[in-house]
N, C-alpha and C. Protein backbone atom coordinates (compact mmCIF):
# COMPACT_ATOMS: atom_id res chain seq x y z
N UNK A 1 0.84 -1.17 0.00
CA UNK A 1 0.00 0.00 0.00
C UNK A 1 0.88 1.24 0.00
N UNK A 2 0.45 2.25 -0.57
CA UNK A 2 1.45 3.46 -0.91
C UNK A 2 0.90 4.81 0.14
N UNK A 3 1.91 5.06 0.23
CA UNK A 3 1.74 6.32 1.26
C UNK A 3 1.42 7.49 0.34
N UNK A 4 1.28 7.52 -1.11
CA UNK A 4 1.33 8.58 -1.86
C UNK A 4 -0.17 8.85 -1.90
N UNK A 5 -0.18 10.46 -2.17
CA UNK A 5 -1.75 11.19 -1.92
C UNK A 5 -1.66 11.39 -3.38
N UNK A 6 -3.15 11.39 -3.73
CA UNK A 6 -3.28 11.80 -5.20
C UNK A 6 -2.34 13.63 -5.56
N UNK A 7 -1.98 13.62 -6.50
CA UNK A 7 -1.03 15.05 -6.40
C UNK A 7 -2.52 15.79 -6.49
N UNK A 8 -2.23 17.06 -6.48
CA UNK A 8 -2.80 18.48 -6.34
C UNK A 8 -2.60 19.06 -7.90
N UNK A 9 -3.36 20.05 -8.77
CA UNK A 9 -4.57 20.40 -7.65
C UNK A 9 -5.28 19.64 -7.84
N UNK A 10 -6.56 19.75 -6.20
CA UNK A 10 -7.57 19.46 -5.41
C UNK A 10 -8.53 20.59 -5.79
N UNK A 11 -9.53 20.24 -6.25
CA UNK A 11 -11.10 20.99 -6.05
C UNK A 11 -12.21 20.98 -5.15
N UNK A 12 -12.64 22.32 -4.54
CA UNK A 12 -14.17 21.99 -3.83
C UNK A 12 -14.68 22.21 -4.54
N UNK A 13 -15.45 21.17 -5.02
CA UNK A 13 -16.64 21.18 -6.30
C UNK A 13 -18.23 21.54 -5.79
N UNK A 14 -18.83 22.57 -5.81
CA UNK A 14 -20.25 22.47 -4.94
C UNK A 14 -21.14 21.97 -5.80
N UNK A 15 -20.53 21.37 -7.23
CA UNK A 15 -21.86 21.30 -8.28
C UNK A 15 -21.97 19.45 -7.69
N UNK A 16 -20.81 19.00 -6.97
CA UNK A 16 -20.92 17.70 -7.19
C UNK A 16 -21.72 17.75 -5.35
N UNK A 17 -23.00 17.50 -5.16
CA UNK A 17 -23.44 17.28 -3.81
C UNK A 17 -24.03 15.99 -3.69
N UNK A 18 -23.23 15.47 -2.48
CA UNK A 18 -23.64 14.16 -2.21
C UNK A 18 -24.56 14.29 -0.74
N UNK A 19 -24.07 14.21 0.31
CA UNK A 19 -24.20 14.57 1.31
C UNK A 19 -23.49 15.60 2.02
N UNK A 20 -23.09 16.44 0.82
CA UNK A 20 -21.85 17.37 1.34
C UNK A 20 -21.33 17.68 0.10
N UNK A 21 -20.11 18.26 0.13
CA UNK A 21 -19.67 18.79 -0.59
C UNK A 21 -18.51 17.69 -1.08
N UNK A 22 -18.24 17.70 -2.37
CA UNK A 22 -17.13 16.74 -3.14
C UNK A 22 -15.59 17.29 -3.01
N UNK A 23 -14.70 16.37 -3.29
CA UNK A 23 -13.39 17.55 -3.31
C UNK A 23 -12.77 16.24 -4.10
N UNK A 24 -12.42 16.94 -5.32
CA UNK A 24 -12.41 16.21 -6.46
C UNK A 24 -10.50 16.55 -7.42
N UNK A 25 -10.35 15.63 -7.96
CA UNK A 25 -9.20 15.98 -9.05
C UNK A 25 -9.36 15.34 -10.41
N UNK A 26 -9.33 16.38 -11.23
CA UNK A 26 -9.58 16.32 -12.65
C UNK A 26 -9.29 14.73 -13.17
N UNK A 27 -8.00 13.93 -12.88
CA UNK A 27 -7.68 13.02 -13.05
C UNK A 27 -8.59 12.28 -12.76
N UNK A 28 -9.87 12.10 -11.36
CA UNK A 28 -9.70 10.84 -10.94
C UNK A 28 -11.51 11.15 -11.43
N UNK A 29 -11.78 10.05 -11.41
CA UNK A 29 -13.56 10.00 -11.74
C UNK A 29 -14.65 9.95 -10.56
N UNK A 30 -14.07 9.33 -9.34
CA UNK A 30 -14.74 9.27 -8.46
C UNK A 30 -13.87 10.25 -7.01
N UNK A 31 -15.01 11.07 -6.22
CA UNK A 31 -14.29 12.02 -5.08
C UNK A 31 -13.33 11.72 -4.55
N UNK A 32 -12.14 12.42 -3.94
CA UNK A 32 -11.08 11.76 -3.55
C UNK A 32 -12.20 11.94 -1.68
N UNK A 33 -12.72 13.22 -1.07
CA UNK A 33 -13.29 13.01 -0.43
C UNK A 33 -14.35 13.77 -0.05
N UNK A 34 -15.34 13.42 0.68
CA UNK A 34 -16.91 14.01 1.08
C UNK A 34 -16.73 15.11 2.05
N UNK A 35 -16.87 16.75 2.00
CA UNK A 35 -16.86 17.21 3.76
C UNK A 35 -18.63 17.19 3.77
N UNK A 36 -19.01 16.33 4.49
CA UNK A 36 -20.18 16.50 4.96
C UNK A 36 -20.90 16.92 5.70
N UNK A 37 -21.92 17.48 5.38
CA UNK A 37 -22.80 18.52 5.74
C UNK A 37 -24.10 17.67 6.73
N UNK A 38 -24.63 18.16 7.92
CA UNK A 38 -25.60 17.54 8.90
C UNK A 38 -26.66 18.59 9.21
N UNK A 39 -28.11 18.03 8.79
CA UNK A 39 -28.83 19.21 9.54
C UNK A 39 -28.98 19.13 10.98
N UNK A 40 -29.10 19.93 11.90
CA UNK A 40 -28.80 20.12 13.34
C UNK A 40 -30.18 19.38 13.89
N UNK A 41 -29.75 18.80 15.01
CA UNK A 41 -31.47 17.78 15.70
C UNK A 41 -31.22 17.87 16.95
N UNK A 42 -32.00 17.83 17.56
CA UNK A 42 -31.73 17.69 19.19
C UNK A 42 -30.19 16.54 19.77
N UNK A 43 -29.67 15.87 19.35
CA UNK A 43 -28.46 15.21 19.79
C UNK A 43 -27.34 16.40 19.15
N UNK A 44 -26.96 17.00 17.93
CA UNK A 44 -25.92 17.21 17.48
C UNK A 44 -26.50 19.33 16.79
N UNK A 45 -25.31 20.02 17.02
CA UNK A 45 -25.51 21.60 16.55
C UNK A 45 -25.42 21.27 14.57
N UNK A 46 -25.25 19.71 14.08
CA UNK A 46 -25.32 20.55 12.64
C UNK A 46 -23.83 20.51 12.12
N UNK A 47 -24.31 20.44 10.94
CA UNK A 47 -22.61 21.11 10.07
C UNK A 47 -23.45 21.81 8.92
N UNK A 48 -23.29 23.09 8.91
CA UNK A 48 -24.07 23.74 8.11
C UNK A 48 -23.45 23.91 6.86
N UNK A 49 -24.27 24.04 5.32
CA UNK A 49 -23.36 24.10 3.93
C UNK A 49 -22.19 24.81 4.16
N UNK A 50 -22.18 26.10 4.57
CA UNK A 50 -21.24 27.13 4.49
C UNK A 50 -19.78 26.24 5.29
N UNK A 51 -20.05 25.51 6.10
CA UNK A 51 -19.20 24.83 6.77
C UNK A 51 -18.46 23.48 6.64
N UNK A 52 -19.52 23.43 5.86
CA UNK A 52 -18.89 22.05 4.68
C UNK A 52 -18.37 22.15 3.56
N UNK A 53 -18.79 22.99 3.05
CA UNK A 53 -17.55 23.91 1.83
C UNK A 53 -16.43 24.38 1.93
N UNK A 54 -17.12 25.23 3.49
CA UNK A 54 -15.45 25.48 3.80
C UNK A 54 -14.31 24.39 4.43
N UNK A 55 -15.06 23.22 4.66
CA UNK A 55 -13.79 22.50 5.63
C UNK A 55 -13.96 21.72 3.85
N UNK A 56 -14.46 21.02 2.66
CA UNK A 56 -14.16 20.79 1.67
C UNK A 56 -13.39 21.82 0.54
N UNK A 57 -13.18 23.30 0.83
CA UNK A 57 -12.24 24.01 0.32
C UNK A 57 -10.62 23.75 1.17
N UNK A 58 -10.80 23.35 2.71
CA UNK A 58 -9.50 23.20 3.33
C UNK A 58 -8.54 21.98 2.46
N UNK A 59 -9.67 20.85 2.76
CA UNK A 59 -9.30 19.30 2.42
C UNK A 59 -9.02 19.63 0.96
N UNK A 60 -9.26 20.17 -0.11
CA UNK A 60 -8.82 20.85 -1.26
C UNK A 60 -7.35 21.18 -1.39
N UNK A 61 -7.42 22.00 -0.37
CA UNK A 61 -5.79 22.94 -0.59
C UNK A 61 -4.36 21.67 -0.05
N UNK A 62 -4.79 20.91 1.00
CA UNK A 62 -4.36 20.28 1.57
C UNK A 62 -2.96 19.97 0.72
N UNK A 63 -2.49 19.95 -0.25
CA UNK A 63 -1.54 19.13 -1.29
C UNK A 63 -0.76 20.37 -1.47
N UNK A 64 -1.33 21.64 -1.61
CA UNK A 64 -0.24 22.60 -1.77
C UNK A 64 -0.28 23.06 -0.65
N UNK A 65 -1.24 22.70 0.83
CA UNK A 65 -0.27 23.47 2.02
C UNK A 65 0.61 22.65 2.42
N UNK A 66 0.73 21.43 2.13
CA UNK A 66 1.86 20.00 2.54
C UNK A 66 3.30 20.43 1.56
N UNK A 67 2.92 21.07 0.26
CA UNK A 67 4.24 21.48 -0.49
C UNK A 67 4.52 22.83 0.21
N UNK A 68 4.22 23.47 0.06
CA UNK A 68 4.67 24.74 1.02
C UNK A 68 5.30 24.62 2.12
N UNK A 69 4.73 24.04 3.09
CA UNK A 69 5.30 23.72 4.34
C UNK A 69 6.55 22.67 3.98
N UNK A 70 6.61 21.97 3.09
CA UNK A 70 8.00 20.94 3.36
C UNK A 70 9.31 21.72 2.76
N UNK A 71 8.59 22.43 1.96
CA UNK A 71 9.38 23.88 1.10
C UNK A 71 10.21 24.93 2.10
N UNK A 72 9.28 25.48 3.05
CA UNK A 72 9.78 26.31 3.88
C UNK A 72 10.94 25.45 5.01
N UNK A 73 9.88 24.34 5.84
CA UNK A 73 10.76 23.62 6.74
C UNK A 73 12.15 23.17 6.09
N UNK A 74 12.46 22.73 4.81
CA UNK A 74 13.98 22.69 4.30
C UNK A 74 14.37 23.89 3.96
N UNK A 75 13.97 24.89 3.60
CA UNK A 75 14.86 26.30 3.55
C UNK A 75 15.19 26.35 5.18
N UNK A 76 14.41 27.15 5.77
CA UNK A 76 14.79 26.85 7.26
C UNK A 76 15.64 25.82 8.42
N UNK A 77 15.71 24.88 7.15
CA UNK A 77 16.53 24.10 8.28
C UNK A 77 18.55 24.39 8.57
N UNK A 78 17.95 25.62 7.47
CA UNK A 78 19.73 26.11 7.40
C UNK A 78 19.79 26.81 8.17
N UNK A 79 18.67 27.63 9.25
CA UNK A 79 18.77 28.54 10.10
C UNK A 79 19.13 28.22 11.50
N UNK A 80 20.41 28.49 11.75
CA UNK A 80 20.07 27.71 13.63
C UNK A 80 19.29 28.04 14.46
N UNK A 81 18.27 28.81 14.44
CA UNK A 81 17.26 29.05 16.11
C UNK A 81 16.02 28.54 15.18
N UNK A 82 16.12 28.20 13.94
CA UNK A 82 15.07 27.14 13.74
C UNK A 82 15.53 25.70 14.04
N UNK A 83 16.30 25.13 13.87
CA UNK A 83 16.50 23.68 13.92
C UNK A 83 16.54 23.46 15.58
N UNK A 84 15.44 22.51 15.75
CA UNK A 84 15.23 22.43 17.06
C UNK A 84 14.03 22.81 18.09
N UNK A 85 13.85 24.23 17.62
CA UNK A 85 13.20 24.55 18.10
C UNK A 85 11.43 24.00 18.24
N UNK A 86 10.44 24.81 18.98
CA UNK A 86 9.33 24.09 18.92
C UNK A 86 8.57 24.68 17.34
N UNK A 87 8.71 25.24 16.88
CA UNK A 87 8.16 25.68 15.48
C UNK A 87 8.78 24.44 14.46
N UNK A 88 10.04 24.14 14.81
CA UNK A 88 10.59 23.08 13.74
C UNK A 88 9.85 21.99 14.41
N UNK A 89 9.71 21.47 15.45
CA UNK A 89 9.16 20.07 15.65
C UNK A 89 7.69 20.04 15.74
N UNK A 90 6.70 21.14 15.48
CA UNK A 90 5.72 21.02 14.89
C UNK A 90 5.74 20.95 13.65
N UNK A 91 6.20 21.62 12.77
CA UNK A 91 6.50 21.70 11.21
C UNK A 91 6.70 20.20 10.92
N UNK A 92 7.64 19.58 11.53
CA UNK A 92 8.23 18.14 11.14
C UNK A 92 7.03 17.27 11.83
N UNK A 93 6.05 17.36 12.36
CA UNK A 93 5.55 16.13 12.97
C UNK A 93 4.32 16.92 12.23
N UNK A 94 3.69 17.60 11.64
CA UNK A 94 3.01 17.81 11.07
C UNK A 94 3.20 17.37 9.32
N UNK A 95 4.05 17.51 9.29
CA UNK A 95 4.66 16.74 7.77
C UNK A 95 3.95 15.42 7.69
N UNK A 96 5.10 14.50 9.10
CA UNK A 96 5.03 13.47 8.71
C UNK A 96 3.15 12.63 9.46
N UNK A 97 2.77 13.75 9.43
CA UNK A 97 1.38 13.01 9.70
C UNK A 97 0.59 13.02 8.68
N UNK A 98 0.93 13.96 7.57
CA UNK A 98 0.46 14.38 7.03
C UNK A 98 0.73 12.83 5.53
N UNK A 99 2.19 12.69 5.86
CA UNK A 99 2.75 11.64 4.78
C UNK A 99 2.44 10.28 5.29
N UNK A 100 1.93 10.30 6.46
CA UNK A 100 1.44 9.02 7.31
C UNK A 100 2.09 8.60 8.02
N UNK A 101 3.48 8.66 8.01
CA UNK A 101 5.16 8.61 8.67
C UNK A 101 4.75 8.32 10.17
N UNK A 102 4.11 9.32 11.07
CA UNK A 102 3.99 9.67 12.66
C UNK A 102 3.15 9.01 13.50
């Protein structure tokens, strides 16, 4: 099994509604994933559209905030009051959770 994520870009598609919003890549035919949307009932407050778009616009970007961040954390790692510090060992354990690594 491969640790590799479909590459980027990632789309929030609102035309594609399932139970939520789609987040889709041109390549693939079926959603990579659902942010789903709940109407609110006496057990639970709800996940309202606006809130499912927006956490399916996050899960979207997800591929270029993982390149960015591995981008910056190796420029930075030439800096000494970064290496070490707690900004670098979030950066790095956020990576590798991200790559499945952690």
């Amino acid at each position: 099994m491969s640790n590799e994520h479909t590459p980027g870009p990632w789309y929030a598609d609102p035309g594609r509604r399932v139970t939520g919003f789609a987040v889709t890549h041109e390549g693939e035919p079926n959603p990579l994933a659902i942010s789903l949307r709940k109407p609110a009932n006496s057990y639970s407050k709800g996940i309202s559209d606006a809130k499912a778009l927006a956490n399916a616009r996050l899960i979207a970007a997800a591929p270029d905030l993982l390149e960015q961040l591995e981008e910056t954390h190796a420029a930075l790692c030439f800096t000494p009051d970064y290496i070490g510090s707690a900004r670098y060992n979030k950066n790095a354990d956020a990576i590798l959770k991200a790559r499945g690594t952690a």
